[in-house]
Protein backbone atom coordinates (compact mmCIF):
# COMPACT_ATOMS: atom_id res chain seq x y z
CA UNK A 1 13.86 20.16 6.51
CA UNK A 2 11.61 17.03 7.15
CA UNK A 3 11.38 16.52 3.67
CA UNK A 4 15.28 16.56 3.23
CA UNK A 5 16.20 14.53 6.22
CA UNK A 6 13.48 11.57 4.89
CA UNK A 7 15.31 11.94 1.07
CA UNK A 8 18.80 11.11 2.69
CA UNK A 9 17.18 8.33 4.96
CA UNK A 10 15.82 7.05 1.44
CA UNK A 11 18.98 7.26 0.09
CA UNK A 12 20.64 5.30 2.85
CA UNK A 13 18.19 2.71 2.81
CA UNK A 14 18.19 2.05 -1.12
CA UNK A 15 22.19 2.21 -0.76
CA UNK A 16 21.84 -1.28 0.58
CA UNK A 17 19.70 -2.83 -1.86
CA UNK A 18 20.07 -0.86 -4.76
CA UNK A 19 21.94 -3.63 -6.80
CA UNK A 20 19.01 -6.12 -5.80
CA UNK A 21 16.53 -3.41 -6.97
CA UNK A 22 18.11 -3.54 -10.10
CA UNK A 23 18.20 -6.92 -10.39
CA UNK A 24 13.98 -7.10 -9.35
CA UNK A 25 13.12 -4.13 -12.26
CA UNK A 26 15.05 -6.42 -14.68
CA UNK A 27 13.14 -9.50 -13.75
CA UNK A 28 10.14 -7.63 -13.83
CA UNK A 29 11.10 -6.73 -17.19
CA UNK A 30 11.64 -9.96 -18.55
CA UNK A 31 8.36 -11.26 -16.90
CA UNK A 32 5.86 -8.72 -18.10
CA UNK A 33 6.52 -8.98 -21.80
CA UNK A 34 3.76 -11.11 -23.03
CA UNK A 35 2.56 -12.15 -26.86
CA UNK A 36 -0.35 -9.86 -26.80
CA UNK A 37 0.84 -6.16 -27.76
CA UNK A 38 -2.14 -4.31 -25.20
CA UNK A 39 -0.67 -6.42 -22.50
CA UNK A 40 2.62 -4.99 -22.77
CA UNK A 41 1.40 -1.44 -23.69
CA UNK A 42 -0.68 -1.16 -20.19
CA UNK A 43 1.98 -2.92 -18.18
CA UNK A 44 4.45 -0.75 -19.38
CA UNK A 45 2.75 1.99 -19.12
CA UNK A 46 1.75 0.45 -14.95
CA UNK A 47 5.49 0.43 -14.42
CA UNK A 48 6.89 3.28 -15.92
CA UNK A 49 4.08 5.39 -13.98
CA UNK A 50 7.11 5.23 -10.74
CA UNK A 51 5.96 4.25 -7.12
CA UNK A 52 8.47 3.65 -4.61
CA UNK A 53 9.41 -0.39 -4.65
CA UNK A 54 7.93 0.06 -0.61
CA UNK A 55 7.04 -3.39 -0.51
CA UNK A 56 9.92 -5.60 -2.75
CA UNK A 57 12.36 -3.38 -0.78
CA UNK A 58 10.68 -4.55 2.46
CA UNK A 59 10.93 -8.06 1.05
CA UNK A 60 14.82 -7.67 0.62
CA UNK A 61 15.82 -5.75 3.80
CA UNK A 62 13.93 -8.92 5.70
CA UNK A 63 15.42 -11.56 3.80
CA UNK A 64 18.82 -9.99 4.50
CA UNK A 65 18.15 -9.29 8.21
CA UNK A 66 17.54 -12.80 8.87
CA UNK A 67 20.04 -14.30 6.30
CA UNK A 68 23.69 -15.81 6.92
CA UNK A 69 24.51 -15.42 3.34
CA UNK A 70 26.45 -12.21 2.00
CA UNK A 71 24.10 -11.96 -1.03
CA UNK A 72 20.62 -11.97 -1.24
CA UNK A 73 19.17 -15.36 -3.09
CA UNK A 74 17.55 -15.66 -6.57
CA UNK A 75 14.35 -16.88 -4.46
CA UNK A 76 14.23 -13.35 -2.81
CA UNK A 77 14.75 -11.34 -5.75
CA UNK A 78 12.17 -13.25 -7.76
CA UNK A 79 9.68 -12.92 -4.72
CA UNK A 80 10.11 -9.04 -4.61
CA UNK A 81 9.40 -9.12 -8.12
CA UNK A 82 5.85 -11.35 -7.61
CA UNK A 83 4.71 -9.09 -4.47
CA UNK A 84 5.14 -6.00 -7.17
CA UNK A 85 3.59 -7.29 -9.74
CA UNK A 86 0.76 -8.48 -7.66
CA UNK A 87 0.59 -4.98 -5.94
CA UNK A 88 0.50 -3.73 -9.51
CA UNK A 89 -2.41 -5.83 -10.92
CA UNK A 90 -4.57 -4.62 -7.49
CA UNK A 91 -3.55 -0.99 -8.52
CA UNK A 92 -5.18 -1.52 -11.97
CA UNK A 93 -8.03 -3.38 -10.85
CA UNK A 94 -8.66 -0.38 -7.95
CA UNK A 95 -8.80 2.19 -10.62
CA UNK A 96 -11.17 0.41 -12.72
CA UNK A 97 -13.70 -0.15 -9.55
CA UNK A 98 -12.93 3.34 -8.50
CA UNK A 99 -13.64 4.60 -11.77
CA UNK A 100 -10.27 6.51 -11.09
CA UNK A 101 -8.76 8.89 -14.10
CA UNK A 102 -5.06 9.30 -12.20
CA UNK A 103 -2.92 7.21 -11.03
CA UNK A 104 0.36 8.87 -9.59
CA UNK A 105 0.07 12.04 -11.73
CA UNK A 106 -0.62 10.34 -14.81
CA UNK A 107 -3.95 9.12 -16.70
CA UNK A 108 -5.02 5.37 -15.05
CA UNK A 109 -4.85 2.72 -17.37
CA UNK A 110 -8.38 2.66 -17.62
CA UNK A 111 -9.11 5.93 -18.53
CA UNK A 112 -6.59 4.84 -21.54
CA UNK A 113 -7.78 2.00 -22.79
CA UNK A 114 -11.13 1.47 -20.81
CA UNK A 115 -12.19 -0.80 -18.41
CA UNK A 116 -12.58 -4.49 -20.20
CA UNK A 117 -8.71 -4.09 -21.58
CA UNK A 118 -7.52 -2.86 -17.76
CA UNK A 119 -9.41 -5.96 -15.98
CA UNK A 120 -7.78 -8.20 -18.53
CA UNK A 121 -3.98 -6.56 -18.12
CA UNK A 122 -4.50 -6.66 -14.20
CA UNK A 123 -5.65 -10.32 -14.17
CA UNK A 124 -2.22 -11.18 -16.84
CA UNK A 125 0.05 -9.32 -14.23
CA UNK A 126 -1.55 -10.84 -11.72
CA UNK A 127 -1.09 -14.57 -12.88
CA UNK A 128 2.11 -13.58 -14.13
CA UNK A 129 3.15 -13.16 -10.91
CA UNK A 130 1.93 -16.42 -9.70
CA UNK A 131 3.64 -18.30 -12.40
CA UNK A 132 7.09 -16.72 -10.80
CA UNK A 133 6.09 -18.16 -7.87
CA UNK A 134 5.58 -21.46 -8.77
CA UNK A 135 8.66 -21.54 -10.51
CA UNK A 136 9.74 -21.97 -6.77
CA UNK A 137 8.70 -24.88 -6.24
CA UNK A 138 7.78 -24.05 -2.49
CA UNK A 139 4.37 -24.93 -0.97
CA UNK A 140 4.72 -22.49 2.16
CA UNK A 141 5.19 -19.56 -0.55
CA UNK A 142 1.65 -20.24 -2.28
CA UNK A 143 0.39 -20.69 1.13
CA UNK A 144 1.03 -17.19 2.05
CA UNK A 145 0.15 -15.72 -1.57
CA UNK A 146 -3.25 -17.46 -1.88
CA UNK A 147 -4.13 -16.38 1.12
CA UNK A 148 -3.28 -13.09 0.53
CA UNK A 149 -4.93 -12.88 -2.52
CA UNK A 150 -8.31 -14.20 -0.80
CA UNK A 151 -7.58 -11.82 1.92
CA UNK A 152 -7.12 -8.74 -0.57
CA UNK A 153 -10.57 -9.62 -2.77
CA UNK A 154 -12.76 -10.05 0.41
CA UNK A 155 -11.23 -6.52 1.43
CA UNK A 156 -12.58 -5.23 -1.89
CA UNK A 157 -15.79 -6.64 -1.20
CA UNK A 158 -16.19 -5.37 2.13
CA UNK A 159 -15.07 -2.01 0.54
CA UNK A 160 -17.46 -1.72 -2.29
CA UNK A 161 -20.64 -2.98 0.27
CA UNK A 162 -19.89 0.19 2.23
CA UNK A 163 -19.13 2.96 0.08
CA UNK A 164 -21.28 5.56 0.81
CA UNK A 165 -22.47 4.51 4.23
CA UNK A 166 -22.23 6.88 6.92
CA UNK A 167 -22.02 4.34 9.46
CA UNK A 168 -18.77 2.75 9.41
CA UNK A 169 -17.47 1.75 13.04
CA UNK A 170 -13.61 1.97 13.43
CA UNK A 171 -13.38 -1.33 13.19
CA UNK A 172 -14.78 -1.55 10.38
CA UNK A 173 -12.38 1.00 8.81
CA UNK A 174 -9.51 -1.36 10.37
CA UNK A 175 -10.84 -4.31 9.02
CA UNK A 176 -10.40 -2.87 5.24
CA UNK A 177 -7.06 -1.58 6.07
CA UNK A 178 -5.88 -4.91 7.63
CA UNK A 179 -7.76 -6.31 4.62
CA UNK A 180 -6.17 -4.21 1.55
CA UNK A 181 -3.30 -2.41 2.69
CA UNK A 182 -1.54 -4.45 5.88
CA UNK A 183 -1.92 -8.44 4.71
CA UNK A 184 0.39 -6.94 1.60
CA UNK A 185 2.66 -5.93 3.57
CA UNK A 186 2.78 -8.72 6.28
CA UNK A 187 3.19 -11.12 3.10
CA UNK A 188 6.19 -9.18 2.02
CA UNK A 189 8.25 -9.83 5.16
CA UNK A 190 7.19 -12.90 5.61
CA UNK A 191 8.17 -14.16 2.14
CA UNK A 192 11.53 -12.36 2.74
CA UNK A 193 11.75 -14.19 5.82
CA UNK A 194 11.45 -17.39 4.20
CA UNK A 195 13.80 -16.24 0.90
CA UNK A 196 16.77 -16.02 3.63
CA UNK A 197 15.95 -19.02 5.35
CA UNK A 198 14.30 -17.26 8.50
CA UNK A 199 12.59 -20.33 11.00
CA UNK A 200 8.76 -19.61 11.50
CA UNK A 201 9.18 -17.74 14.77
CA UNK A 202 11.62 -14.91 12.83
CA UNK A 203 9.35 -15.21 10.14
CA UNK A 204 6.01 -14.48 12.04
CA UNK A 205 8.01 -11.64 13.77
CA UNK A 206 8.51 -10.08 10.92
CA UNK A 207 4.78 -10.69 9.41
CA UNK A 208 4.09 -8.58 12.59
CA UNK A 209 6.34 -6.02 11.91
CA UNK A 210 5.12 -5.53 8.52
CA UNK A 211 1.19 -5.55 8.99
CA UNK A 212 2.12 -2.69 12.25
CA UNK A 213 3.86 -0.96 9.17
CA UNK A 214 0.99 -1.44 6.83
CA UNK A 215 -1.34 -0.69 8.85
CA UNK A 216 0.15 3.12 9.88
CA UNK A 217 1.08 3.25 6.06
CA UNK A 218 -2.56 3.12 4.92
CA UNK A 219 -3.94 5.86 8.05
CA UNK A 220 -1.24 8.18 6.82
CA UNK A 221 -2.55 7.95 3.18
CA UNK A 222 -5.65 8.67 4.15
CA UNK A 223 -4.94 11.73 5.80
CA UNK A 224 -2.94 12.87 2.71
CA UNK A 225 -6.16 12.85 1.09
CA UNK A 226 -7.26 15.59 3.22
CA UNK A 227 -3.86 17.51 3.80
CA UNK A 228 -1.82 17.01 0.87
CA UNK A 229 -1.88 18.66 -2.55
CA UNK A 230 -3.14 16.75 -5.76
CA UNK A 231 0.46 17.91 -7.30
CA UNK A 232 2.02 16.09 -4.87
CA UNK A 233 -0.63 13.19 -3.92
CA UNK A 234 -0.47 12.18 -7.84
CA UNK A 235 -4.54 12.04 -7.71
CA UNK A 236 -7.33 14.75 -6.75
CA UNK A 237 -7.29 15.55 -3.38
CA UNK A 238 -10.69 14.50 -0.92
CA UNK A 239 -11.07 11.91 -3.75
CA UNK A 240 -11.92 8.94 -1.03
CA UNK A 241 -14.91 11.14 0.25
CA UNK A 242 -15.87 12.15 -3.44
CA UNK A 243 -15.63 8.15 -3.99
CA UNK A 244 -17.98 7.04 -1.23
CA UNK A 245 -15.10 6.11 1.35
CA UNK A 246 -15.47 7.44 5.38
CA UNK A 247 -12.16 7.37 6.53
CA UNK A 248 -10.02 7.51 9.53
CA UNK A 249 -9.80 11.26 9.73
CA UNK A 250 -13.28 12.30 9.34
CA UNK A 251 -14.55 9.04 11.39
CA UNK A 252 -12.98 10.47 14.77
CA UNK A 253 -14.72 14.22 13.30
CA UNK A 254 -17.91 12.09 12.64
CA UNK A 255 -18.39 11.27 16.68
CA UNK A 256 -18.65 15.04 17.80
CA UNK A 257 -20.09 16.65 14.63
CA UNK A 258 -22.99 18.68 14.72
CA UNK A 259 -26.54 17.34 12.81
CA UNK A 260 -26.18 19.91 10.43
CA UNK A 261 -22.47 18.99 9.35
CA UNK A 262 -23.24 15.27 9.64
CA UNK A 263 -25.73 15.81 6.16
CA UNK A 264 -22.76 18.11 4.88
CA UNK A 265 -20.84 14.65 4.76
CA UNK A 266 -24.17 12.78 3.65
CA UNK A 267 -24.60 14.85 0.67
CA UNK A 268 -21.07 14.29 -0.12
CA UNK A 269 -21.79 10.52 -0.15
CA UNK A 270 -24.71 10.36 -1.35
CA UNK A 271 -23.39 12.87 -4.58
CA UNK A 272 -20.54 11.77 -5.02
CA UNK A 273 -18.76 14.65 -5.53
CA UNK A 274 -18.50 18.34 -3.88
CA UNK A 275 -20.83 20.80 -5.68
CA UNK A 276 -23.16 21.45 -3.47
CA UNK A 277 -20.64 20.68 -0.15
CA UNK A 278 -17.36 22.53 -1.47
CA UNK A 279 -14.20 20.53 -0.10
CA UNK A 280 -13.11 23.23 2.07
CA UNK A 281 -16.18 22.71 4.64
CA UNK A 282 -14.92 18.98 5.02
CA UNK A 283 -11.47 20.11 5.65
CA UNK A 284 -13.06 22.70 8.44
CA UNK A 285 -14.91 20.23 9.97
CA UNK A 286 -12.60 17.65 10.21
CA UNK A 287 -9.80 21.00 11.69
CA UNK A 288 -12.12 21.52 14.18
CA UNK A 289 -12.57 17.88 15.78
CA UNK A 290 -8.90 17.48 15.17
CA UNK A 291 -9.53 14.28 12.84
CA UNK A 292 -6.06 14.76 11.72
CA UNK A 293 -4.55 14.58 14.82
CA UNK A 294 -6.06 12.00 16.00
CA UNK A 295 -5.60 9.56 13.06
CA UNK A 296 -1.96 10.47 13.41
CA UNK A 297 -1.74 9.67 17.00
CA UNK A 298 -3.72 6.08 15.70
CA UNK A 299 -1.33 5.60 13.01
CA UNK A 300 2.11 6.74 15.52
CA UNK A 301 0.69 3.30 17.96
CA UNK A 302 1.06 1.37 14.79
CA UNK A 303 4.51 2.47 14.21
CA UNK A 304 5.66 2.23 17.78
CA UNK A 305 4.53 -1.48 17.91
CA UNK A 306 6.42 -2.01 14.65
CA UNK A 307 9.40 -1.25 15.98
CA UNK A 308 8.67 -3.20 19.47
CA UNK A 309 8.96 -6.19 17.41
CA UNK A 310 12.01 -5.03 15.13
CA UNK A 311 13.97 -4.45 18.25
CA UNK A 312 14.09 -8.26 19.28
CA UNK A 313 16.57 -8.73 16.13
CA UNK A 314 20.15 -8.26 16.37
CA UNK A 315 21.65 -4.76 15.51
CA UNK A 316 22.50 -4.85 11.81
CA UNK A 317 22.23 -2.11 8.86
CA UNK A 318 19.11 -4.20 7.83
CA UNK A 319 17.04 -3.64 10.84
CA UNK A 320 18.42 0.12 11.02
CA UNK A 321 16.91 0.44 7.39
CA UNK A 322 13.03 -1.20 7.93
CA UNK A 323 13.06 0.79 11.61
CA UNK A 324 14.10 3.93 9.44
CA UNK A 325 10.85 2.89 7.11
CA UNK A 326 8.85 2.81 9.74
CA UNK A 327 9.70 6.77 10.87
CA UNK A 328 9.62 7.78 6.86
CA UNK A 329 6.16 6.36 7.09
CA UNK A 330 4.93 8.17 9.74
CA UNK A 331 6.38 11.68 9.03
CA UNK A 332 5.69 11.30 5.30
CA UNK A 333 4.17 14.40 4.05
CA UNK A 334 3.67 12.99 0.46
C-alpha cells in the first residue's frame, strides 16, 4: 500500500513538471552528443540506464516556487540539465573507484569498456556540463558549481582514506554524506532559486531545505543496502560493507557490539567480501542493536527540519510537491 500511495504522489509531483522534464532530457540530448563515437556510446548508455531526475526535478519545483512567471525559464531548464549531467559524470567516476560491475540493474560503464575509457566519458560529461553553464553568463552560478565540485572531490577523498577503517565517528560518516550526497542537493535548489529570480535569503532557504533532504536521502540508501533486495536496489545488496564503507546502520550496532562480532565486521573489511562472515550475520547483528531503527529515526530529524524550512513559503502546488519529496524519501522502500 506504501508502495502505491508513493507511485501516485510521484505521479502528482511529475504532473507539474513533466513538460519541463521533457524539455531537460531533450537538452541533455542535444548536449551529450560529442565527435568521439565512445563518448556517445557510454553516455548513452549512462542515460538510458533510468534514475529518477531527483535532483533537476528539485531544481524546477524551486525555481517555480519562488518564481512570478507562469513558465519556467530557459536558465532553469538548462541548469537541471548541468546538475544531471554533473550527477551523472560522479556516478561513472564512483563505479570506476568502487570497482562497481552494476549500476541500477545493468553492467557499469566500466565493467563495459574498462576503467581509462569511463574516467575519460565522466570527465567529457562532466565539462560538458560546465560549458552549459557558462553559456549563462552568470558568475553566482559558477560560484555555487565550483564549489560544489571541490566539495564533492574532497568527499571522495575523505571516502577512499577511510575505507576499511573500523573507526569512523558519526561525524565522520556525516561529513561524507554532507560531502557527496547533501552539497548536490543544496546546489540544486539553490540554482533553482536563482533560475526564478529567488533574492539570497529565499535562495539560502531553500539550499537548507535541500541539504536536510540530501542528507536523509543518503541515510535511507544506506539502509537499503542492508534491507532491500539487489532486484530492487539495482546493485548487490551489503555491497558498501563488501566495499570497505561503515555506515550509518551498523555504526549505531558498532557502539554495543560484542568483541567477538566487532572482528565479524573486521574481517569483512579487511576481506572485502563475505566468505568467511556470510551477510546474514551482519544483518543479525545490526537486528539486534536496532541499527536500522535508529538510522531511520536519524534520517526522519533530517526530514522534519526540511520541511521546518519549506513551511516559511507561501502555500502553492510547488511547495506541496518538494514537502511530498521529502515524505517519498523517507518511506522509500526502494
Amino acid at each position: 500500500m506504501k508502495t502505491l500511495t508513493q507511485a501516485v504522489s510521484m505521479k502528482q509531483i511529475l504532473d507539474l513538471v513533466r513538460d519541463d522534464l521533457a524539455r531537460v532530457e531533450k537538452a541533455i540530448g542535444l548536449e551529450t552528443v560529442g565527435s568521439i563515437a565512445a563518448v556517445n556510446t557510454i553516455s548513452h548508455h549512462m542515460q538510458s540506464a533510468g534514475g529518477k531526475r531527483l535532483r533537476p526535478i528539485l531544481l524546477l519545483l524551486s525555481s517555480r516556487l519562488v518564481s512570478a512567471n507562469t513558465e519556467t525559464t530557459s536558465e532553469a531548464i538548462q541548469l537541471a540539465a548541468v546538475v544531471e549531467l554533473i550527477h551523472t559524470s560522479t556516478l561513472v567516476h564512483d563505479d570506476v573507484i568502487d570497482d562497481a560491475k552494476t549500476r541500477r540493474g545493468q553492467a557499469s560503464a566500466n565493467a563495459l569498456w574498462g576503467n581509462q575509457m569511463s574516467v575519460l566519458a565522466g570527465d567529457w560529461l562532466y565539462m560538458q556540463a560546465f560549458q552549459i553553464a557558462m553559456r549563462q553568463r552568470n558568475f553566482s552560478i559558477l560560484d555555487v558549481l565550483i564549489g560544489l565540485t571541490q566539495t564533492m572531490v574532497e568527499g571522495e577523498f575523505l571516502q577512499m582514506d577511510r575505507l576499511g577503517r573500523i573507526d569512523i565517528s558519526e561525524a565522520d560518516y556525516m561529513e561524507l554524506v554532507d560531502r557527496k550526497t547533501a552539497s548536490l542537493f543544496n546546489a540544486c535548489c539553490r540554482l533553482g532559486a536563482m533560475a526564478g529570480g529567488a533574492n539570497d535569503t529565499q535562495s539560502a532557504r531553500l539550499g537548507e531545505f535541500a541539504w536536510n533532504l540530501g542528507m536523509a536521502f543518503q541515510l535511507i540508501d544506506d539502509i537499503l543496502d542492508f534491507t532491500s533486495k539487489e532486484t530492487i536496489l539495482g546493485k548487490p545488496v551489503g555491497n558498501d560493507l563488501a566495499e570497505g564503507k561503515v555506515t550509518l546502520p551498523l555504526l549505531y550496532s558498532l557502539v554495543d557490539t560484542t568483541r567477538e562480532e566487532t572482528r565479524m565486521i573486521e574481517t569483512i573489511l579487511k576481506d572485502r567480501n563475505y566468505d568467511r562472515v556470510p551477510f546474514s550475520a551482519v544483518l543479525e547483528i545490526i537486528e539486534k542493536y536496532k541499527g536500522v531503527e535508529k538510522a531511520h529515526e536519524r534520517a526522519q530529524q533530517f526530514t522534519a527540519r526540511a520541511r521546518q524550512v519549506i513551511d516559511t513559503f507561501p502555500e502553492s502546488p510547488y511547495r506541496k510537491a518538494v514537502l511530498t519529496i521529502a515524505d517519498i524519501i523517507t518511506e522509500r522502500d526502494r
